[in-house]
PDB file of N, CA and C in Angstrom:
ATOM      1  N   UNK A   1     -60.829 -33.336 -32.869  1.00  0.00           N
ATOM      2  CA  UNK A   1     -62.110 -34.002 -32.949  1.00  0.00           C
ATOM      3  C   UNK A   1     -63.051 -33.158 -33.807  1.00  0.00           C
ATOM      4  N   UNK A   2     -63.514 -33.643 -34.626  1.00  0.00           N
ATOM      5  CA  UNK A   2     -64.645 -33.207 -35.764  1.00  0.00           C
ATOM      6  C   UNK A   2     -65.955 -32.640 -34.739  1.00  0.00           C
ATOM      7  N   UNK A   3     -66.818 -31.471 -35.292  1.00  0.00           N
ATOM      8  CA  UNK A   3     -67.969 -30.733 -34.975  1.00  0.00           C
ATOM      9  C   UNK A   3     -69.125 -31.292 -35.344  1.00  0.00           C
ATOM     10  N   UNK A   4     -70.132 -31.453 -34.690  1.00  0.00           N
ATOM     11  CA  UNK A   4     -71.395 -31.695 -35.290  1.00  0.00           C
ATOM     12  C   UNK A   4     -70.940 -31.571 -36.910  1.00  0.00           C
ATOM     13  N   UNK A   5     -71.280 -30.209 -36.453  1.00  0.00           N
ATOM     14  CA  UNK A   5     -71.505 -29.993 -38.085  1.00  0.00           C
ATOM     15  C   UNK A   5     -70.613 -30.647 -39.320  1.00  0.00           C
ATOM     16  N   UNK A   6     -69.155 -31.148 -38.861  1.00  0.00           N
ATOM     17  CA  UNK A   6     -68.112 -31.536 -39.824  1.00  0.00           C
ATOM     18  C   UNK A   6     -68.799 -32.876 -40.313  1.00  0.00           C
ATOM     19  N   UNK A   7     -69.072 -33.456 -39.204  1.00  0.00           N
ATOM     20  CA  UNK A   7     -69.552 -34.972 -38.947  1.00  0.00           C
ATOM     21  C   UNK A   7     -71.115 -35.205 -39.729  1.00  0.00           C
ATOM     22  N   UNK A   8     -71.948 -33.770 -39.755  1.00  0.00           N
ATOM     23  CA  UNK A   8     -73.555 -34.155 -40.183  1.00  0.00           C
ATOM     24  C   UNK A   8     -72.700 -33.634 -42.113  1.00  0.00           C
ATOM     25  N   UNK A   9     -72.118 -32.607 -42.405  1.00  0.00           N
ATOM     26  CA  UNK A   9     -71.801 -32.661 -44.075  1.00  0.00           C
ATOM     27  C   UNK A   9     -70.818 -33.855 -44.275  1.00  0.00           C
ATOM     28  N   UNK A  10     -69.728 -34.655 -43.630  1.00  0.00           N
ATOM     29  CA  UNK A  10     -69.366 -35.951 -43.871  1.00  0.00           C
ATOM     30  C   UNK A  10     -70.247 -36.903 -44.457  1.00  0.00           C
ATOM     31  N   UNK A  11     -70.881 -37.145 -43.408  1.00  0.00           N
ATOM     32  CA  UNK A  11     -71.841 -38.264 -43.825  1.00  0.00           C
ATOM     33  C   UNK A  11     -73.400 -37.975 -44.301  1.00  0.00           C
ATOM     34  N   UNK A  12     -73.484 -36.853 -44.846  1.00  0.00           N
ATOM     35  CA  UNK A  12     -74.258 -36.034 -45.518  1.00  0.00           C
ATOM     36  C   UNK A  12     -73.851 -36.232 -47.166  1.00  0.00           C
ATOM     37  N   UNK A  13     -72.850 -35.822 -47.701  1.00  0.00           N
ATOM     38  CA  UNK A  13     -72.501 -36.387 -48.611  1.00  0.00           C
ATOM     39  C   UNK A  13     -71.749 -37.375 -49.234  1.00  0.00           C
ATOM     40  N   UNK A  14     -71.149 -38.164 -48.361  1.00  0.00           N
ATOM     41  CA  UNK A  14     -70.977 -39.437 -48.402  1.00  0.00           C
ATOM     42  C   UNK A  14     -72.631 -40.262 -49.043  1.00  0.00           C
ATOM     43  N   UNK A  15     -73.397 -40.320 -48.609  1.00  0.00           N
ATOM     44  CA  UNK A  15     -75.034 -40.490 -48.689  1.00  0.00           C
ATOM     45  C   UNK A  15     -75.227 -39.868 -50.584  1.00  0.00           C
ATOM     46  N   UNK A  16     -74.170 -38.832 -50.808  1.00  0.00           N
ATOM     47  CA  UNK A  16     -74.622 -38.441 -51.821  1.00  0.00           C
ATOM     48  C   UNK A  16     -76.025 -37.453 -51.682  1.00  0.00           C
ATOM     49  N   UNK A  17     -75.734 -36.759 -50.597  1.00  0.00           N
ATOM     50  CA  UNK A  17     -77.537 -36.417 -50.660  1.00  0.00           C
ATOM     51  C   UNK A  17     -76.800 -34.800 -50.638  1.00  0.00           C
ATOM     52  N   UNK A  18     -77.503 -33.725 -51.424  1.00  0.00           N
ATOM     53  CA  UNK A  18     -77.772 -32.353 -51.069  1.00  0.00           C
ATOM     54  C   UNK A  18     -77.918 -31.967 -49.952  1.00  0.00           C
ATOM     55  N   UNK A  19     -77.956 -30.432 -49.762  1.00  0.00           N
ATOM     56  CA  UNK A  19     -78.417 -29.844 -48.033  1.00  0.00           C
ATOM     57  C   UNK A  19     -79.963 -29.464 -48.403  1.00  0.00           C
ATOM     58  N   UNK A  20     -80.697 -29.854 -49.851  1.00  0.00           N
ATOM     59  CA  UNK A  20     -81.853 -29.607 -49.778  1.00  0.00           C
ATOM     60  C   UNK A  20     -82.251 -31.041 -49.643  1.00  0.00           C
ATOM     61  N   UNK A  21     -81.798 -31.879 -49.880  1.00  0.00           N
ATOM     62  CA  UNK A  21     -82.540 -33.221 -50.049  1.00  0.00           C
ATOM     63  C   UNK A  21     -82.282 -34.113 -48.872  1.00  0.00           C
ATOM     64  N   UNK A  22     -81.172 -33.467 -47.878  1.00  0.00           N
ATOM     65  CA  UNK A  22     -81.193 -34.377 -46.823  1.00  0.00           C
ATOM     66  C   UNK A  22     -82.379 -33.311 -45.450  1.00  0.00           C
ATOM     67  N   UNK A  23     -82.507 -32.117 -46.143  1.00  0.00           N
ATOM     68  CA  UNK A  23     -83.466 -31.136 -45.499  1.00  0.00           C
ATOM     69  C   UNK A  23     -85.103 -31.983 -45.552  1.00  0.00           C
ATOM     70  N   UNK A  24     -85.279 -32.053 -46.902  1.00  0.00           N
ATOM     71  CA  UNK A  24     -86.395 -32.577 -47.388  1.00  0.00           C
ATOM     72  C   UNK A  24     -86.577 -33.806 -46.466  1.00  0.00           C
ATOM     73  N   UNK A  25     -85.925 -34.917 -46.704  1.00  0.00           N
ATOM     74  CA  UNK A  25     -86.068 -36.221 -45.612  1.00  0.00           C
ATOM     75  C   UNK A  25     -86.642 -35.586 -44.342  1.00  0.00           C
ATOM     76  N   UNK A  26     -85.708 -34.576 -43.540  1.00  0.00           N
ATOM     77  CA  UNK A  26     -85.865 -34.799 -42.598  1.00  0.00           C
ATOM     78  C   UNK A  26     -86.962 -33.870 -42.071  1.00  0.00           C
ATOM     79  N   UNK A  27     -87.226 -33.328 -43.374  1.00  0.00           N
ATOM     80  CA  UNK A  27     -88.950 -32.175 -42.784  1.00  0.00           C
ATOM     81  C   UNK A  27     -88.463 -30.885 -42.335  1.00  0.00           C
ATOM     82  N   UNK A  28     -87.601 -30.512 -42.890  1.00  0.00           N
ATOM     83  CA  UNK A  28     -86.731 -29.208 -42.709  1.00  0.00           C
ATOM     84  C   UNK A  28     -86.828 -28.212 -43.645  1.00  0.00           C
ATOM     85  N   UNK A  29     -86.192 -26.876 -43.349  1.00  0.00           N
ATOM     86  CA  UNK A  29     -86.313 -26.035 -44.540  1.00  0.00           C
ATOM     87  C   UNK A  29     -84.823 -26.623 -44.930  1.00  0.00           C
ATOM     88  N   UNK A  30     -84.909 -26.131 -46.044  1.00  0.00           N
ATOM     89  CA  UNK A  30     -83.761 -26.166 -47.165  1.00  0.00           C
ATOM     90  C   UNK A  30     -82.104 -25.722 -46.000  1.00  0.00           C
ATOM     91  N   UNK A  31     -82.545 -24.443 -45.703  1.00  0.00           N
ATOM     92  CA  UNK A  31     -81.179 -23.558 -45.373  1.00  0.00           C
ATOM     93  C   UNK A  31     -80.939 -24.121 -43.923  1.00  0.00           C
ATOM     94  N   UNK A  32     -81.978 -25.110 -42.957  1.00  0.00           N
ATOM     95  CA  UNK A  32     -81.151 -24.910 -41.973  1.00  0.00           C
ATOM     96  C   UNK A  32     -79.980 -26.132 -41.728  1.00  0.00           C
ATOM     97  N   UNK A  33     -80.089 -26.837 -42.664  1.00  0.00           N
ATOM     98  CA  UNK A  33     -78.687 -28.101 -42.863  1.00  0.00           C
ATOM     99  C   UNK A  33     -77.506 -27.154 -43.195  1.00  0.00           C
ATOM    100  N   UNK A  34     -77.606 -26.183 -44.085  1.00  0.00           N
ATOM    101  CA  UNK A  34     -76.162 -25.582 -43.987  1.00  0.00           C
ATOM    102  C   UNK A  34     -75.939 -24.636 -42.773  1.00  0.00           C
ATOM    103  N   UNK A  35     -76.939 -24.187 -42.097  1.00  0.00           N
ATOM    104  CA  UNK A  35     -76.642 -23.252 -40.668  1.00  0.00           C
ATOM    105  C   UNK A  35     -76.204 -24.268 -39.740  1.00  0.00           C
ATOM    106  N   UNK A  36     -76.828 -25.624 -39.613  1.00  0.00           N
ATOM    107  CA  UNK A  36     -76.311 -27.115 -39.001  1.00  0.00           C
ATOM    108  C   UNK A  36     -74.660 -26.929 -39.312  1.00  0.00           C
ATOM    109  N   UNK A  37     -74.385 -27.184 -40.542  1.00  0.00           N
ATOM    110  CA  UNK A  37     -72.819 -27.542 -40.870  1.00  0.00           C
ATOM    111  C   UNK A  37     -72.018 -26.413 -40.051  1.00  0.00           C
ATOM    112  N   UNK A  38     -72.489 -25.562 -40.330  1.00  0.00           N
ATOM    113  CA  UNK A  38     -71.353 -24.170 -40.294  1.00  0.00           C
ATOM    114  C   UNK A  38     -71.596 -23.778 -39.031  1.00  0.00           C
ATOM    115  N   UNK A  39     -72.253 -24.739 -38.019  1.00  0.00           N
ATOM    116  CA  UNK A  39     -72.179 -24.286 -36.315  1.00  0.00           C
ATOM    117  C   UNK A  39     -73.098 -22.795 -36.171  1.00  0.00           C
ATOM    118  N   UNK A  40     -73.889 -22.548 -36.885  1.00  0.00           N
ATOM    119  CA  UNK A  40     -74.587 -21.311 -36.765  1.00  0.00           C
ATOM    120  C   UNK A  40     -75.962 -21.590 -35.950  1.00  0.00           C
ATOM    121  N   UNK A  41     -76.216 -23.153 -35.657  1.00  0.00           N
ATOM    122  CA  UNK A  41     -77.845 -23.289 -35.361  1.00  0.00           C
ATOM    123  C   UNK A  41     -77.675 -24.800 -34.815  1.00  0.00           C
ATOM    124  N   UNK A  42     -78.255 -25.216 -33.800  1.00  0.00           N
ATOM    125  CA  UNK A  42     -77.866 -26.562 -32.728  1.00  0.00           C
ATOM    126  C   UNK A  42     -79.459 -27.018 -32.981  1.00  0.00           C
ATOM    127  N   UNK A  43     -79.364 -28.310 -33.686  1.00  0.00           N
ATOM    128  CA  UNK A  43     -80.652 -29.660 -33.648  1.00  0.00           C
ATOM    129  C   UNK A  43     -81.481 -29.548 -32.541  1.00  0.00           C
ATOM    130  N   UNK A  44     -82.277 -29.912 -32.547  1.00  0.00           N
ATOM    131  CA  UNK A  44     -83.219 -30.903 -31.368  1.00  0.00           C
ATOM    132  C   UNK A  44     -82.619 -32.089 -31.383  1.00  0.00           C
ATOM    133  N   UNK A  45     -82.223 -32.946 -29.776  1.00  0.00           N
ATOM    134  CA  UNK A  45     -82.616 -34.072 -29.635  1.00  0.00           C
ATOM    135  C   UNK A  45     -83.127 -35.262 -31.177  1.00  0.00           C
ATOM    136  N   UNK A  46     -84.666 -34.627 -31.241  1.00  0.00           N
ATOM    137  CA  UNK A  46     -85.444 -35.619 -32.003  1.00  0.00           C
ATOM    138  C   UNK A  46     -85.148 -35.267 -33.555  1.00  0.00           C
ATOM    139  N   UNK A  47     -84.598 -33.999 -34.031  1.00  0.00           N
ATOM    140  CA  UNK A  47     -83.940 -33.727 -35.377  1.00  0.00           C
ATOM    141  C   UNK A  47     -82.703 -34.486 -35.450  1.00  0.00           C
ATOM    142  N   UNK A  48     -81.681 -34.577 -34.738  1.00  0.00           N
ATOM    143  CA  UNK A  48     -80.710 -35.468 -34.633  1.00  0.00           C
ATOM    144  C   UNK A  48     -80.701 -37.018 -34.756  1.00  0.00           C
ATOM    145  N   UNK A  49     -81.945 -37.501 -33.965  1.00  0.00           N
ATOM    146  CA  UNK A  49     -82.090 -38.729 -34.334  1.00  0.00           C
ATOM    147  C   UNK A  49     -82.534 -39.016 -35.602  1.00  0.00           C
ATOM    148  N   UNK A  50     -83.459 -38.535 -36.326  1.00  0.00           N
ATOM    149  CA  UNK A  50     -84.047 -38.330 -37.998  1.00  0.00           C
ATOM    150  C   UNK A  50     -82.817 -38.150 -38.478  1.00  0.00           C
ATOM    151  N   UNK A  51     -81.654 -37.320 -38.344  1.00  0.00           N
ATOM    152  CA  UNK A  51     -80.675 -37.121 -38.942  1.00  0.00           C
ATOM    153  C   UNK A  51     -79.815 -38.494 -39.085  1.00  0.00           C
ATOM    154  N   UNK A  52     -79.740 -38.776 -38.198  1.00  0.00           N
ATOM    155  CA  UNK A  52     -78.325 -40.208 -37.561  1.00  0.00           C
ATOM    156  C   UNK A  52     -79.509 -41.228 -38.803  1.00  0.00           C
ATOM    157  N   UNK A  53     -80.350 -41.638 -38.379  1.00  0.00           N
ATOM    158  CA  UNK A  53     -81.301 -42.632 -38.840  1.00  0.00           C
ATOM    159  C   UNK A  53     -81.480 -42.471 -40.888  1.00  0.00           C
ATOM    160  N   UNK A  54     -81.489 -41.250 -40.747  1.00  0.00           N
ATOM    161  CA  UNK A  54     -81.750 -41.002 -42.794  1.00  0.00           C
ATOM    162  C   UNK A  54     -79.724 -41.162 -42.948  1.00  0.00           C
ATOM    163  N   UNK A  55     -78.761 -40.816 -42.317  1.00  0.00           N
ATOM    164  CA  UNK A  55     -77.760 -41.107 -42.683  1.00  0.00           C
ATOM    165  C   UNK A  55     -77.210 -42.084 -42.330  1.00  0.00           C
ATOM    166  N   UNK A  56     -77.793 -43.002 -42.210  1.00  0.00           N
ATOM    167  CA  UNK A  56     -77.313 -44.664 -41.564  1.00  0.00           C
ATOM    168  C   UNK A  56     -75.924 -44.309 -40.792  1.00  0.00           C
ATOM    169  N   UNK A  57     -76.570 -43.812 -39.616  1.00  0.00           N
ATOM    170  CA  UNK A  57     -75.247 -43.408 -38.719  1.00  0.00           C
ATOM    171  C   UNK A  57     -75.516 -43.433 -37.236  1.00  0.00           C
ATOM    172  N   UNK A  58     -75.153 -42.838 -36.094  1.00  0.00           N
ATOM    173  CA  UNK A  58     -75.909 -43.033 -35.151  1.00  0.00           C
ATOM    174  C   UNK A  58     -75.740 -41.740 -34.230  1.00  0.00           C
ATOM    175  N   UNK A  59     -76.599 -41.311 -33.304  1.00  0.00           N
ATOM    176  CA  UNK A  59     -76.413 -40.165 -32.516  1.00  0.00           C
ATOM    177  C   UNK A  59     -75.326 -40.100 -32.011  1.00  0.00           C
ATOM    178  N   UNK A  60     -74.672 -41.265 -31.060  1.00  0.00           N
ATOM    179  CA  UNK A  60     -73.215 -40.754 -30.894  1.00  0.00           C
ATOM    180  C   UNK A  60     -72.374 -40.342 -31.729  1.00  0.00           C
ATOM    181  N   UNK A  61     -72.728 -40.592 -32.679  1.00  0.00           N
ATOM    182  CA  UNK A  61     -71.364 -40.309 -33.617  1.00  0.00           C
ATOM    183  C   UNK A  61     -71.396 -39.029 -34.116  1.00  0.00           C
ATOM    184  N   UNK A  62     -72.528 -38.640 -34.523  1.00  0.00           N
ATOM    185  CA  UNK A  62     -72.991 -37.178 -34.508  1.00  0.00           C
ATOM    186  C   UNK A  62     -72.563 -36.065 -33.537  1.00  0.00           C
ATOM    187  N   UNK A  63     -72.799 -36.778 -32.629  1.00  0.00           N
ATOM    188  CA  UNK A  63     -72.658 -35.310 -31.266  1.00  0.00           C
ATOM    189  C   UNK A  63     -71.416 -35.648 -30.886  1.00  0.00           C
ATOM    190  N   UNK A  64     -70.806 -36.386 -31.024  1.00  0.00           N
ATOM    191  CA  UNK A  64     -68.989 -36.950 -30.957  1.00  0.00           C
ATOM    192  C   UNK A  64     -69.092 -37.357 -29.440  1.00  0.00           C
ATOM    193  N   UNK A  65     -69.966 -38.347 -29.299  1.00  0.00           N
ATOM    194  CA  UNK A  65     -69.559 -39.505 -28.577  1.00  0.00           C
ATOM    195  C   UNK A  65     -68.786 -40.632 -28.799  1.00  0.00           C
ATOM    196  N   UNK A  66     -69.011 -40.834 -30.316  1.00  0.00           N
ATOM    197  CA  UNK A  66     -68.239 -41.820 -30.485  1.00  0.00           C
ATOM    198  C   UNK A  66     -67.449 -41.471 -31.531  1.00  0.00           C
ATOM    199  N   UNK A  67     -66.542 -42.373 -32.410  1.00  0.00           N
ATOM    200  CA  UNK A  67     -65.574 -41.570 -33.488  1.00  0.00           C
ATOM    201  C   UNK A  67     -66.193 -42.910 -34.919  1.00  0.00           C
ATOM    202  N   UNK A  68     -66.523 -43.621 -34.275  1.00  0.00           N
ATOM    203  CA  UNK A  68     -67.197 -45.069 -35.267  1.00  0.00           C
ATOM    204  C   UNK A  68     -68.530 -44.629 -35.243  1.00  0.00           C
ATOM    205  N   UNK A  69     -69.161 -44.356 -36.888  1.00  0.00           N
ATOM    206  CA  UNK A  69     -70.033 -43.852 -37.414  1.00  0.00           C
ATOM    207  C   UNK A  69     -70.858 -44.994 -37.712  1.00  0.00           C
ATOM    208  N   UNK A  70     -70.251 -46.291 -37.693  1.00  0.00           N
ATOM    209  CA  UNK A  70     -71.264 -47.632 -37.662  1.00  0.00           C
ATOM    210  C   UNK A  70     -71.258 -48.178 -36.526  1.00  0.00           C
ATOM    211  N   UNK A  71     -71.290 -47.519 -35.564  1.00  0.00           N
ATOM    212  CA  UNK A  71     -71.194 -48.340 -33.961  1.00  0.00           C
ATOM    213  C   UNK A  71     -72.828 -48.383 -34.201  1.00  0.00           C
ATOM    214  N   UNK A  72     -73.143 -50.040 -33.725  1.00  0.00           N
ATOM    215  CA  UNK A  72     -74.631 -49.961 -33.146  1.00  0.00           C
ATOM    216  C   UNK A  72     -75.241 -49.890 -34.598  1.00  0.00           C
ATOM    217  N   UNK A  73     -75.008 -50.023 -35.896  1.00  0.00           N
ATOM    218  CA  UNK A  73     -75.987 -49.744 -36.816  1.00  0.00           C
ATOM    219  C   UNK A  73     -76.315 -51.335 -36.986  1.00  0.00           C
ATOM    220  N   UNK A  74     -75.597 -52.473 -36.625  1.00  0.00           N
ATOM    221  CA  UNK A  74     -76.869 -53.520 -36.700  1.00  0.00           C
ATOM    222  C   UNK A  74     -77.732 -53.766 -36.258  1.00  0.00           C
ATOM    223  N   UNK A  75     -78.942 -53.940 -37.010  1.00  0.00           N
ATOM    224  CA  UNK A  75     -80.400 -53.776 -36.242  1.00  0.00           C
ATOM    225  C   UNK A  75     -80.282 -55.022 -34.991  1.00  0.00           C
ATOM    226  N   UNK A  76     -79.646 -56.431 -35.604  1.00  0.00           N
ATOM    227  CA  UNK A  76     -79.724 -57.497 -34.410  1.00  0.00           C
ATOM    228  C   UNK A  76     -79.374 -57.353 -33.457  1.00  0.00           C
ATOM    229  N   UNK A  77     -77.989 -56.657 -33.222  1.00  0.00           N
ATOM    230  CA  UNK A  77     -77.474 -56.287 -31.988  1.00  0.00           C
ATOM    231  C   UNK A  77     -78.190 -55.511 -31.065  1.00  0.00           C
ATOM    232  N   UNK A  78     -78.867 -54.245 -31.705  1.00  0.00           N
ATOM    233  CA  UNK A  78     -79.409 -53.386 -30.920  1.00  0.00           C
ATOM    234  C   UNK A  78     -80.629 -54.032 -30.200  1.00  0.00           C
ATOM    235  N   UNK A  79     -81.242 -55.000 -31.355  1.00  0.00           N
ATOM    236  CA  UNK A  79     -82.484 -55.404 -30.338  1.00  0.00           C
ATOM    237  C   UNK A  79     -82.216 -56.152 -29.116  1.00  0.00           C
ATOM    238  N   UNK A  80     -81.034 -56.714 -29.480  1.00  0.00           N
ATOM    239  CA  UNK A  80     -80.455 -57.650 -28.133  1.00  0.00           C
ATOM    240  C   UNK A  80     -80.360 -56.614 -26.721  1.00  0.00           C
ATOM    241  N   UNK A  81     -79.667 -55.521 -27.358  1.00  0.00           N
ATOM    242  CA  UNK A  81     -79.175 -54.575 -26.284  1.00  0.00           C
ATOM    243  C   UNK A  81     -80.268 -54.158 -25.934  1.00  0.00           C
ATOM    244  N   UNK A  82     -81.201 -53.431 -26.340  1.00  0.00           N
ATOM    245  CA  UNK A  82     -82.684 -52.922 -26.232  1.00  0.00           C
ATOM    246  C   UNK A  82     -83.553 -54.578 -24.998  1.00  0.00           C
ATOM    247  N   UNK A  83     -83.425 -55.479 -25.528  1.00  0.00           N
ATOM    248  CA  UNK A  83     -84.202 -56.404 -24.414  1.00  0.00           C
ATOM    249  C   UNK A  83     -82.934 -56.715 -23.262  1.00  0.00           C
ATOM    250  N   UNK A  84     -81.587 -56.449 -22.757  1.00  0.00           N
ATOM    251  CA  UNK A  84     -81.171 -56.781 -22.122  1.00  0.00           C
ATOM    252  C   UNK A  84     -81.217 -55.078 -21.255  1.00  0.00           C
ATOM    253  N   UNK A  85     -81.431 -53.747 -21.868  1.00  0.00           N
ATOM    254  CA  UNK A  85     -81.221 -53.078 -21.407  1.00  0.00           C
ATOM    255  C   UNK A  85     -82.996 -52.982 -20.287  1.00  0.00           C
ATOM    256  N   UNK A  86     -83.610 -53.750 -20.708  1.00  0.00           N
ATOM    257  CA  UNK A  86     -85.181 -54.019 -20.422  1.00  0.00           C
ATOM    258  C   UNK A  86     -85.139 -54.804 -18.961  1.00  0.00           C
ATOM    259  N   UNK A  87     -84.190 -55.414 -18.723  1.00  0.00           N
ATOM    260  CA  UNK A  87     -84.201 -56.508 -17.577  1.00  0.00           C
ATOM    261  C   UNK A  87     -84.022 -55.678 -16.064  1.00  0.00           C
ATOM    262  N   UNK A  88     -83.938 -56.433 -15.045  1.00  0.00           N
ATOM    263  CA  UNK A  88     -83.451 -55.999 -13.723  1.00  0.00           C
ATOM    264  C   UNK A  88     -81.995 -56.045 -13.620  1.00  0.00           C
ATOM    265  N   UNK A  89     -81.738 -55.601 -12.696  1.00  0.00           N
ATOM    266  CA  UNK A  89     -80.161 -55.181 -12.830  1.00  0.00           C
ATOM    267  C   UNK A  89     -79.871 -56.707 -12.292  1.00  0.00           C
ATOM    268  N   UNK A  90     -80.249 -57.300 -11.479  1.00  0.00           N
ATOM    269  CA  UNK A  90     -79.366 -59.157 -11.419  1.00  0.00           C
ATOM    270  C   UNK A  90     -79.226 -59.589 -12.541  1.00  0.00           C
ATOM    271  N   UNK A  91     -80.318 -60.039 -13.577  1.00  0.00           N
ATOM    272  CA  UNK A  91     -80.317 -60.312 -15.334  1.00  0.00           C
ATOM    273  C   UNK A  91     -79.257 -59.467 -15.386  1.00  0.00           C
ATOM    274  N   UNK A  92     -79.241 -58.190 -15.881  1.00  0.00           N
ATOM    275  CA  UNK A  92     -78.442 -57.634 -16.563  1.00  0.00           C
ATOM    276  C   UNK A  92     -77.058 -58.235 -16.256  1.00  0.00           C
ATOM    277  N   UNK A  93     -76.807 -57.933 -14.610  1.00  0.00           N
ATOM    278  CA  UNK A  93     -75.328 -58.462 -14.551  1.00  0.00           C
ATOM    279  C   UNK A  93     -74.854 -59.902 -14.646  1.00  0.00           C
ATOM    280  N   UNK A  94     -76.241 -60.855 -14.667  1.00  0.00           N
ATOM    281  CA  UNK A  94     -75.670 -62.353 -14.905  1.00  0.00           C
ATOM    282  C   UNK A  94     -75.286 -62.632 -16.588  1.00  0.00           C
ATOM    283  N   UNK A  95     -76.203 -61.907 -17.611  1.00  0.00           N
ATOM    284  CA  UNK A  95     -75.634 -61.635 -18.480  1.00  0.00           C
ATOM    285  C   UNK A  95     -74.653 -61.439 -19.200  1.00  0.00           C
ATOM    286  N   UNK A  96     -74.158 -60.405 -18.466  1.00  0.00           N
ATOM    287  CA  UNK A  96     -72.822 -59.084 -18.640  1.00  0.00           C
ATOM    288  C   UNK A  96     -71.501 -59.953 -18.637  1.00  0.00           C
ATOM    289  N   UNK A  97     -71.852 -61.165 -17.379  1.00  0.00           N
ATOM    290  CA  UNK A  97     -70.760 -62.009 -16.685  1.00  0.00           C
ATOM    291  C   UNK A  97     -70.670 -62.850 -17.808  1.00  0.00           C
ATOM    292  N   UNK A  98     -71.914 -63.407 -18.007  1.00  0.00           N
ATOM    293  CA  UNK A  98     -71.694 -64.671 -19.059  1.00  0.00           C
ATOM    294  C   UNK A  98     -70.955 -63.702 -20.922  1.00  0.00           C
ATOM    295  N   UNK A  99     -71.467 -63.046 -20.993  1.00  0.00           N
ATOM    296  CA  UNK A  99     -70.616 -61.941 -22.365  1.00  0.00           C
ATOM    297  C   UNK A  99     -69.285 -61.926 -22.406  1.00  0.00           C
ATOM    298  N   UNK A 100     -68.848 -61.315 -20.662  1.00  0.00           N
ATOM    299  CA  UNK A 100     -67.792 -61.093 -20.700  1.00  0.00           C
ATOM    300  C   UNK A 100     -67.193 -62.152 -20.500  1.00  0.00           C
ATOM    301  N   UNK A 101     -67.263 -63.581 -20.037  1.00  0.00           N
ATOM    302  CA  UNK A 101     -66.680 -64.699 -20.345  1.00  0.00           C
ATOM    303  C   UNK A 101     -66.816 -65.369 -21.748  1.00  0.00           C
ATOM    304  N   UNK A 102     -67.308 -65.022 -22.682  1.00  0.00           N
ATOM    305  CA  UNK A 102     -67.256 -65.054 -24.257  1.00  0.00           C
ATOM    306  C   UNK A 102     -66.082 -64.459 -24.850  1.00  0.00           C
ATOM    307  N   UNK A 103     -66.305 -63.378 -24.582  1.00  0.00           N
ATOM    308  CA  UNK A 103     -65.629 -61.988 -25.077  1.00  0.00           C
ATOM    309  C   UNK A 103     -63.898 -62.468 -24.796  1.00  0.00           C
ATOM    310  N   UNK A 104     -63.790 -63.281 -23.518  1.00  0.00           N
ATOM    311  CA  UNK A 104     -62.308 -63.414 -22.852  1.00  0.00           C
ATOM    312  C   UNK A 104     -62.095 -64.382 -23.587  1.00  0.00           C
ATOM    313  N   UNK A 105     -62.934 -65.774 -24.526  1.00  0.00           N
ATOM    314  CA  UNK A 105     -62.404 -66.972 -24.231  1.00  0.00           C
ATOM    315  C   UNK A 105     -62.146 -66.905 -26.469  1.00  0.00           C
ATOM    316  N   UNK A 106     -62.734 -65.897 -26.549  1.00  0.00           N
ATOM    317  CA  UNK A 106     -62.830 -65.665 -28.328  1.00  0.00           C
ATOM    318  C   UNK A 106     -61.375 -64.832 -28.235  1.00  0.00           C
ATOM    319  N   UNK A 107     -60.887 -63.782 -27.617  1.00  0.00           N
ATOM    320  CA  UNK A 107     -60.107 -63.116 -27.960  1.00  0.00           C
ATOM    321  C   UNK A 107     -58.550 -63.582 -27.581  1.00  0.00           C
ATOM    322  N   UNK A 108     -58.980 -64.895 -26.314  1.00  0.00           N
ATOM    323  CA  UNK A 108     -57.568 -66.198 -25.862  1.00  0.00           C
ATOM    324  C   UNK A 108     -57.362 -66.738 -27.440  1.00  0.00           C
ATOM    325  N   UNK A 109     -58.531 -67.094 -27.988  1.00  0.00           N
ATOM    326  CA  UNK A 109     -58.696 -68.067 -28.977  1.00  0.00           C
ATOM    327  C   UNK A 109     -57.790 -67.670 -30.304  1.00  0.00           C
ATOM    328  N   UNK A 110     -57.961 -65.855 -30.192  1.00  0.00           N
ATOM    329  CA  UNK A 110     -57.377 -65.368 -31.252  1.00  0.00           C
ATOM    330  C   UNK A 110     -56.114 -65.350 -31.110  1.00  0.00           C
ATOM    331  N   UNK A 111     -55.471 -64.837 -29.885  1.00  0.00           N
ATOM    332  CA  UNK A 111     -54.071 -64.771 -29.188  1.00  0.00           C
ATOM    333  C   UNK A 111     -53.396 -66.479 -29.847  1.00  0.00           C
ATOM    334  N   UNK A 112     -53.996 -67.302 -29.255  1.00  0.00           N
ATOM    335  CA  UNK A 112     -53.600 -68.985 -29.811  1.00  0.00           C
ATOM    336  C   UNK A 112     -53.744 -68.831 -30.907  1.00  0.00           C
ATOM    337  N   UNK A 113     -54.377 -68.305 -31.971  1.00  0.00           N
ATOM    338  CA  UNK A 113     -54.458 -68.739 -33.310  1.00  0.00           C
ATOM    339  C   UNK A 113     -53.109 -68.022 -34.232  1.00  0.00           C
ATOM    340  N   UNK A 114     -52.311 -66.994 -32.868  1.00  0.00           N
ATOM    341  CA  UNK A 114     -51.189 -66.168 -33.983  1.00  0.00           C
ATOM    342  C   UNK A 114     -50.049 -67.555 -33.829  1.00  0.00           C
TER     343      UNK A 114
END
């Protein structure tokens, strides 16, 4: 499994961006994106998110929660998730029920379509 740091110069220059110019975005000095890469110096929280956000990527994927670097980058989805994560937990789970009976009757659909 990839390091912060493997994961922030991946998609650091993928972006095409420098360690001064993805510094610059994020209101940083110059040198501490390469102390970032090379595991010498650990983010804030709120530097990480500036980070995930200027590299169209997302905090899990950064801190290796996740291994999909576009999980969650559509804005529509998230707002969905963001107002369902807003509800009471009955909403939430009458929801969840009705999703997960989507989720079952699209992926039957695909099974029938081989």
């Amino acid at each position: 499994m990839d390091t912060f740091g493997k994961k922030l110069k991946d998609c650091r220059e993928a972006k095409g961006f420098s360690q001064a110019k993805l510094a610059k975005e994020v209101g940083l000095h110059h040198s501490i994106i390469g102390r970032y890469e090379r595991e010498e110096a650990k983010p804030t929280i709120d530097v990480v998110v500036r980070l995930a956000k200027i590299l169209d990527t997302t905090v899990g994927y950064l801190l290796g929660e996740s291994e999909d670097k576009d999980l969650l980058k559509d804005p529509a989805m998230l707002k969905r998730l963001n107002e369902i994560e807003k509800m009471d937990n009955e909403d939430k789970s009458h929801i969840l029920y009705v999703l997960d009976g989507f989720i079952k009757s699209v992926k039957l659909k695909n099974i029938a379509a081989l």
